[in-house]
C-alpha atoms as a PDB file:
ATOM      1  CA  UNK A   1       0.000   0.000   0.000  1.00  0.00           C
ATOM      2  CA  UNK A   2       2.614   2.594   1.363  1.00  0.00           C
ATOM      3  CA  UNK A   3       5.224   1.411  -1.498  1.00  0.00           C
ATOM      4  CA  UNK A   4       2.595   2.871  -4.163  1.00  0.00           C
ATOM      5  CA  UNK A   5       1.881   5.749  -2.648  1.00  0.00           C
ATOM      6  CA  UNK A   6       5.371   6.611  -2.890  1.00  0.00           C
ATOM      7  CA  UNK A   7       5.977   5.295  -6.140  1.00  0.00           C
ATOM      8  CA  UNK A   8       3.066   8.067  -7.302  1.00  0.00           C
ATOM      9  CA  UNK A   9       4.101  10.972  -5.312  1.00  0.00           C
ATOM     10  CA  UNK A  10       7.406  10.752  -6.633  1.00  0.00           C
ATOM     11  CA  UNK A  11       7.216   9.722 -10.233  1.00  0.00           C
ATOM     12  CA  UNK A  12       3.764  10.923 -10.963  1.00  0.00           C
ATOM     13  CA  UNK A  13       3.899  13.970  -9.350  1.00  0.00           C
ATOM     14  CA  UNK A  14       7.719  14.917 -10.412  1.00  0.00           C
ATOM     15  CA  UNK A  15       6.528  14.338 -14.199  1.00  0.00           C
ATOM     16  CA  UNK A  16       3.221  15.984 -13.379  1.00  0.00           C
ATOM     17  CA  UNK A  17       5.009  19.303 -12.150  1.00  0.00           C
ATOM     18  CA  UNK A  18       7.967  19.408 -15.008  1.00  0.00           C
ATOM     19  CA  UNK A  19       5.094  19.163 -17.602  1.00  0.00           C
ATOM     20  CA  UNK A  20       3.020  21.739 -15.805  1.00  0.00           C
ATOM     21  CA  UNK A  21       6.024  23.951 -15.745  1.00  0.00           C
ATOM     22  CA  UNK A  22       6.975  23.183 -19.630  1.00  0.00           C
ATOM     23  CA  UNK A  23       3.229  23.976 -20.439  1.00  0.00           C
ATOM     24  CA  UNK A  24       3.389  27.179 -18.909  1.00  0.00           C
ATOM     25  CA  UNK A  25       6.529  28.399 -20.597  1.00  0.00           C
ATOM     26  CA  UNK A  26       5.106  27.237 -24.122  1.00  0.00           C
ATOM     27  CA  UNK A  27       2.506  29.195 -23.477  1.00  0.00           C
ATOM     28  CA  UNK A  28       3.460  32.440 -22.017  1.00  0.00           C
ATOM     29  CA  UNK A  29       6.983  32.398 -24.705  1.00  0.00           C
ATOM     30  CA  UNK A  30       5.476  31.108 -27.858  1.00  0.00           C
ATOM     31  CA  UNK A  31       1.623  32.010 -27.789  1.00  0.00           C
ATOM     32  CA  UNK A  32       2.209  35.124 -26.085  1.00  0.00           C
ATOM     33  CA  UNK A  33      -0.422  33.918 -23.718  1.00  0.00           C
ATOM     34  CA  UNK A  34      -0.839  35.872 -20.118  1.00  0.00           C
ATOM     35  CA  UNK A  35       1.181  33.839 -17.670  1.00  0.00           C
ATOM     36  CA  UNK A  36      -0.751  30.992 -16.430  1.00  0.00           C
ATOM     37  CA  UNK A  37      -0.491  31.056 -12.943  1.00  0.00           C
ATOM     38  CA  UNK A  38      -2.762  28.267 -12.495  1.00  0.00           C
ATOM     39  CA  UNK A  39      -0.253  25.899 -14.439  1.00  0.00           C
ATOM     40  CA  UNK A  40       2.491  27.193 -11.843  1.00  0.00           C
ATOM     41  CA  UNK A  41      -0.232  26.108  -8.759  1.00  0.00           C
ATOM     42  CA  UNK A  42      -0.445  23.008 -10.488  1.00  0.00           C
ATOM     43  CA  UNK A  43       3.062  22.552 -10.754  1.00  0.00           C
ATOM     44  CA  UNK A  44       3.895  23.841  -6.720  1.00  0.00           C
ATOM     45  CA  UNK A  45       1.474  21.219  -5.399  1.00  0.00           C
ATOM     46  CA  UNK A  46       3.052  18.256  -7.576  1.00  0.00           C
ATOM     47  CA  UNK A  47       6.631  19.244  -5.955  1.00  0.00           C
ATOM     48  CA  UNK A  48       4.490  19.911  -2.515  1.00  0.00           C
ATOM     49  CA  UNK A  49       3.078  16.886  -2.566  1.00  0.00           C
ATOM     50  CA  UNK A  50       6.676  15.633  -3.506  1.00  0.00           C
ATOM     51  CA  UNK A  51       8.989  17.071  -0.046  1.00  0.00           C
ATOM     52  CA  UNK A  52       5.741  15.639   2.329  1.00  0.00           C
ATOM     53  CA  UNK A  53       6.841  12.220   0.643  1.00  0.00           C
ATOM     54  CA  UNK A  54      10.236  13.090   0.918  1.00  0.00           C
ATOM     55  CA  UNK A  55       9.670  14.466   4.935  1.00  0.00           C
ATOM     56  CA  UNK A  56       7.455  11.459   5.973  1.00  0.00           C
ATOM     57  CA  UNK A  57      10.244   8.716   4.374  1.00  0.00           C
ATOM     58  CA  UNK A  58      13.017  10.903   6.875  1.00  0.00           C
ATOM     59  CA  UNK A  59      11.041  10.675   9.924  1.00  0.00           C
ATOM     60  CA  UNK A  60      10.278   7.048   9.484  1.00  0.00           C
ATOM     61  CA  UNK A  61      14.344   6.496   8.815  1.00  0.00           C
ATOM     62  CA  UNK A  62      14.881   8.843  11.849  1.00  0.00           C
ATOM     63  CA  UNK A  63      12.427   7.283  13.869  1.00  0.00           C
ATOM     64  CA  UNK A  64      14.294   3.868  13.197  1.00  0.00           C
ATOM     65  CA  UNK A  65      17.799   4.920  12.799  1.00  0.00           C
ATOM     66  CA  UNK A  66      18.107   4.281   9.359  1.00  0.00           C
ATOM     67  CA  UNK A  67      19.260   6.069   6.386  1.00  0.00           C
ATOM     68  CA  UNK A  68      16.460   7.345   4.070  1.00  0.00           C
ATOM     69  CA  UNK A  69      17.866   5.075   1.807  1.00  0.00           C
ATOM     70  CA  UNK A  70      17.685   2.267   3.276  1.00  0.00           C
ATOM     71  CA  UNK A  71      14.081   3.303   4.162  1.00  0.00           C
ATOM     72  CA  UNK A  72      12.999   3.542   0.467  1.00  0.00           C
ATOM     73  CA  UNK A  73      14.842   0.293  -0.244  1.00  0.00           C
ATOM     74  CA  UNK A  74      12.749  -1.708   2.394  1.00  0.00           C
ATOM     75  CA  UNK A  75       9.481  -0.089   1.062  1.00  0.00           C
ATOM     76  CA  UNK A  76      10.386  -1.388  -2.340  1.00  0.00           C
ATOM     77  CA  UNK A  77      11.150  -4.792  -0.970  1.00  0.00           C
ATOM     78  CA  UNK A  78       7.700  -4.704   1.152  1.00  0.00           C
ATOM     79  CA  UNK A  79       5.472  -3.805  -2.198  1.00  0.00           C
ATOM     80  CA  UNK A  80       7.678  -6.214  -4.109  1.00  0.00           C
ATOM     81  CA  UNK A  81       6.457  -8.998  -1.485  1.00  0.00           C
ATOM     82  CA  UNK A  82      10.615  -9.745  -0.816  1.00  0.00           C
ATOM     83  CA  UNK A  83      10.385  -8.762   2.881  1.00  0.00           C
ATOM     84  CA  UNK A  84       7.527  -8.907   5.491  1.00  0.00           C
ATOM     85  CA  UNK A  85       4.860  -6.113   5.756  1.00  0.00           C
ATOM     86  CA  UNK A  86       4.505  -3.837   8.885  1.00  0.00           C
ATOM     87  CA  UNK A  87       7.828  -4.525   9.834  1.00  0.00           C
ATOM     88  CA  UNK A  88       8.525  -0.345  10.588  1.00  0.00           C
ATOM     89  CA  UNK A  89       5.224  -1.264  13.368  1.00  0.00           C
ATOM     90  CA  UNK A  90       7.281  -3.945  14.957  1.00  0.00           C
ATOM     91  CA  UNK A  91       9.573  -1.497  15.963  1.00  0.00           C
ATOM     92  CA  UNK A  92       7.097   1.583  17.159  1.00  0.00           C
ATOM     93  CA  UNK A  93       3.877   0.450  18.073  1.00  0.00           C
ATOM     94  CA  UNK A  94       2.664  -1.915  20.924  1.00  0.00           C
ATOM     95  CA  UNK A  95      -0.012  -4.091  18.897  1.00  0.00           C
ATOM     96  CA  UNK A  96       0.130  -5.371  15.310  1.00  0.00           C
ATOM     97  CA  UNK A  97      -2.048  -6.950  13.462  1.00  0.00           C
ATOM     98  CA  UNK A  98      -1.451  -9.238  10.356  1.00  0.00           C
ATOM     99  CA  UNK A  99      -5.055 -10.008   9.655  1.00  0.00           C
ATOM    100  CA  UNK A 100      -5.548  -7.861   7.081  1.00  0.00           C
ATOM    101  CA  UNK A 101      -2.456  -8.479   5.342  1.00  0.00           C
ATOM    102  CA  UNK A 102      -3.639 -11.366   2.931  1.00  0.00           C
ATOM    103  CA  UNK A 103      -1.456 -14.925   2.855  1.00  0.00           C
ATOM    104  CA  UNK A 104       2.102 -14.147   4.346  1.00  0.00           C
ATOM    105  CA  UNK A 105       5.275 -16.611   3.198  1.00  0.00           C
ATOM    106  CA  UNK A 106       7.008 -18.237   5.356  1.00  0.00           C
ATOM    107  CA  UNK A 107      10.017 -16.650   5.327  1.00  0.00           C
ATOM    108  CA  UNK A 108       7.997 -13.097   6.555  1.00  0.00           C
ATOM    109  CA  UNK A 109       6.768 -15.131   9.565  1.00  0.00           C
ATOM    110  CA  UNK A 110      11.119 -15.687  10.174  1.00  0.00           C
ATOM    111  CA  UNK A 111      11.400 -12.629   9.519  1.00  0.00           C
ATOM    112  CA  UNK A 112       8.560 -11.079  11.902  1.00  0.00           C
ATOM    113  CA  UNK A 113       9.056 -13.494  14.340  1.00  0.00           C
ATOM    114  CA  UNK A 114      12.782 -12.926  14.541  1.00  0.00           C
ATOM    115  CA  UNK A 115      12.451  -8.944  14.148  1.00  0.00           C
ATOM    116  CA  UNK A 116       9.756  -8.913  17.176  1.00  0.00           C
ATOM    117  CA  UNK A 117      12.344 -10.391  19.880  1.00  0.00           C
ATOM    118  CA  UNK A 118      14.015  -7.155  19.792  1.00  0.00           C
ATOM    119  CA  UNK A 119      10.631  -4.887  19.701  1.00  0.00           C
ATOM    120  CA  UNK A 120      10.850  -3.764  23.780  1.00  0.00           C
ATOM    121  CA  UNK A 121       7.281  -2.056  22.970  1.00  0.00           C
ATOM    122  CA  UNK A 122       5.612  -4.507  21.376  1.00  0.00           C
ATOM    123  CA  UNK A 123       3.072  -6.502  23.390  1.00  0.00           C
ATOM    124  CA  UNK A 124       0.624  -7.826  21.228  1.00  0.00           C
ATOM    125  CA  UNK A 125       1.098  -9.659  17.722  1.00  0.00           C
ATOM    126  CA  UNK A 126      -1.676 -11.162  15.735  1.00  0.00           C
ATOM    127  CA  UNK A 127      -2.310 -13.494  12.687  1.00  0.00           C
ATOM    128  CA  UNK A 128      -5.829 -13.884  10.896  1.00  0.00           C
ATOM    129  CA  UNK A 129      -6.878 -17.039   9.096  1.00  0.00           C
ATOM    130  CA  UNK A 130      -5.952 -15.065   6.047  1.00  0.00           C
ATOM    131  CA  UNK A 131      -2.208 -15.143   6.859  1.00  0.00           C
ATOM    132  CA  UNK A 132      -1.983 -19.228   6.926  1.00  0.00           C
ATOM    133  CA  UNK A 133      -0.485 -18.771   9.783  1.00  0.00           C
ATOM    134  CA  UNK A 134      -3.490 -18.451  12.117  1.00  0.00           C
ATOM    135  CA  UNK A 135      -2.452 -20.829  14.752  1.00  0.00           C
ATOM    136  CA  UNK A 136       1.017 -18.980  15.552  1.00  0.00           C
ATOM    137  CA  UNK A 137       1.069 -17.429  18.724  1.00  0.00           C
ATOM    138  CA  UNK A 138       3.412 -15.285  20.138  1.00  0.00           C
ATOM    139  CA  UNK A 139       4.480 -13.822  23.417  1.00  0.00           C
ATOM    140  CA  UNK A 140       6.979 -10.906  24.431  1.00  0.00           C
END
């Protein structure tokens, strides 16, 4: 989920605001068109929306004492299905909750399982049915 919200603030809204910008030069130098200040809005909210990306990705990495790019690298191998979701909530919150998560692999229940020994703050840890993994329980 996260992984393609990032993906679109930062592609989408990068190409979104240099063609905004392009449009509005085209215009204004080569139509002799009034300046099109709504073009520029358009363009200031696509590289807006673009740093609050940017500034949510550096808290998490703060938060967790990574690098932002090791940060951007895990959400690409948590939408790519390579590492296990909700892993960041291991680390900061005191209750997780797979359930909604859809069929987890194995190796993510490893992975979770192995990250959550280290969680101090985490108390509670559930799986659904839809996980497979239903009948795993787990204590701190």
């Amino acid at each position: 989920g996260r992984l393609r919200v990032v993906l679109e603030s930062l592609l989408e809204s990068s190409m979104q605001g240099f063609m905004q910008i392009y449009i509005a030069i085209y215009r204004y130098l080569h139509r002799g068109a009034r300046f099109p200040w709504t073009a520029m809005f358009s363009a200031g909210t696509s590289f807006l929306c673009i740093g609050l990306v940017l500034s949510d990705i550096k808290t998490d990495a703060d938060a967790l004492g990574i690098s932002m790019f090791q940060c951007m690298q895990d959400l690409l191998l948590i939408g790519l299905k390579r590492r296990a979701p909700l892993i960041y909530s291991l680390r900061t919150m005191e209750t997780v909750d797979y359930s909604n998560e859809g069929r987890l692999k194995e190796e993510h229940l490893r992975e979770i399982l192995s990250l959550s020994q280290t969680c101090g703050g985490l108390k509670h840890l559930y799986f659904g049915k839809q996980t497979g993994f239903s009948d795993v329980h787990w204590e701190p």
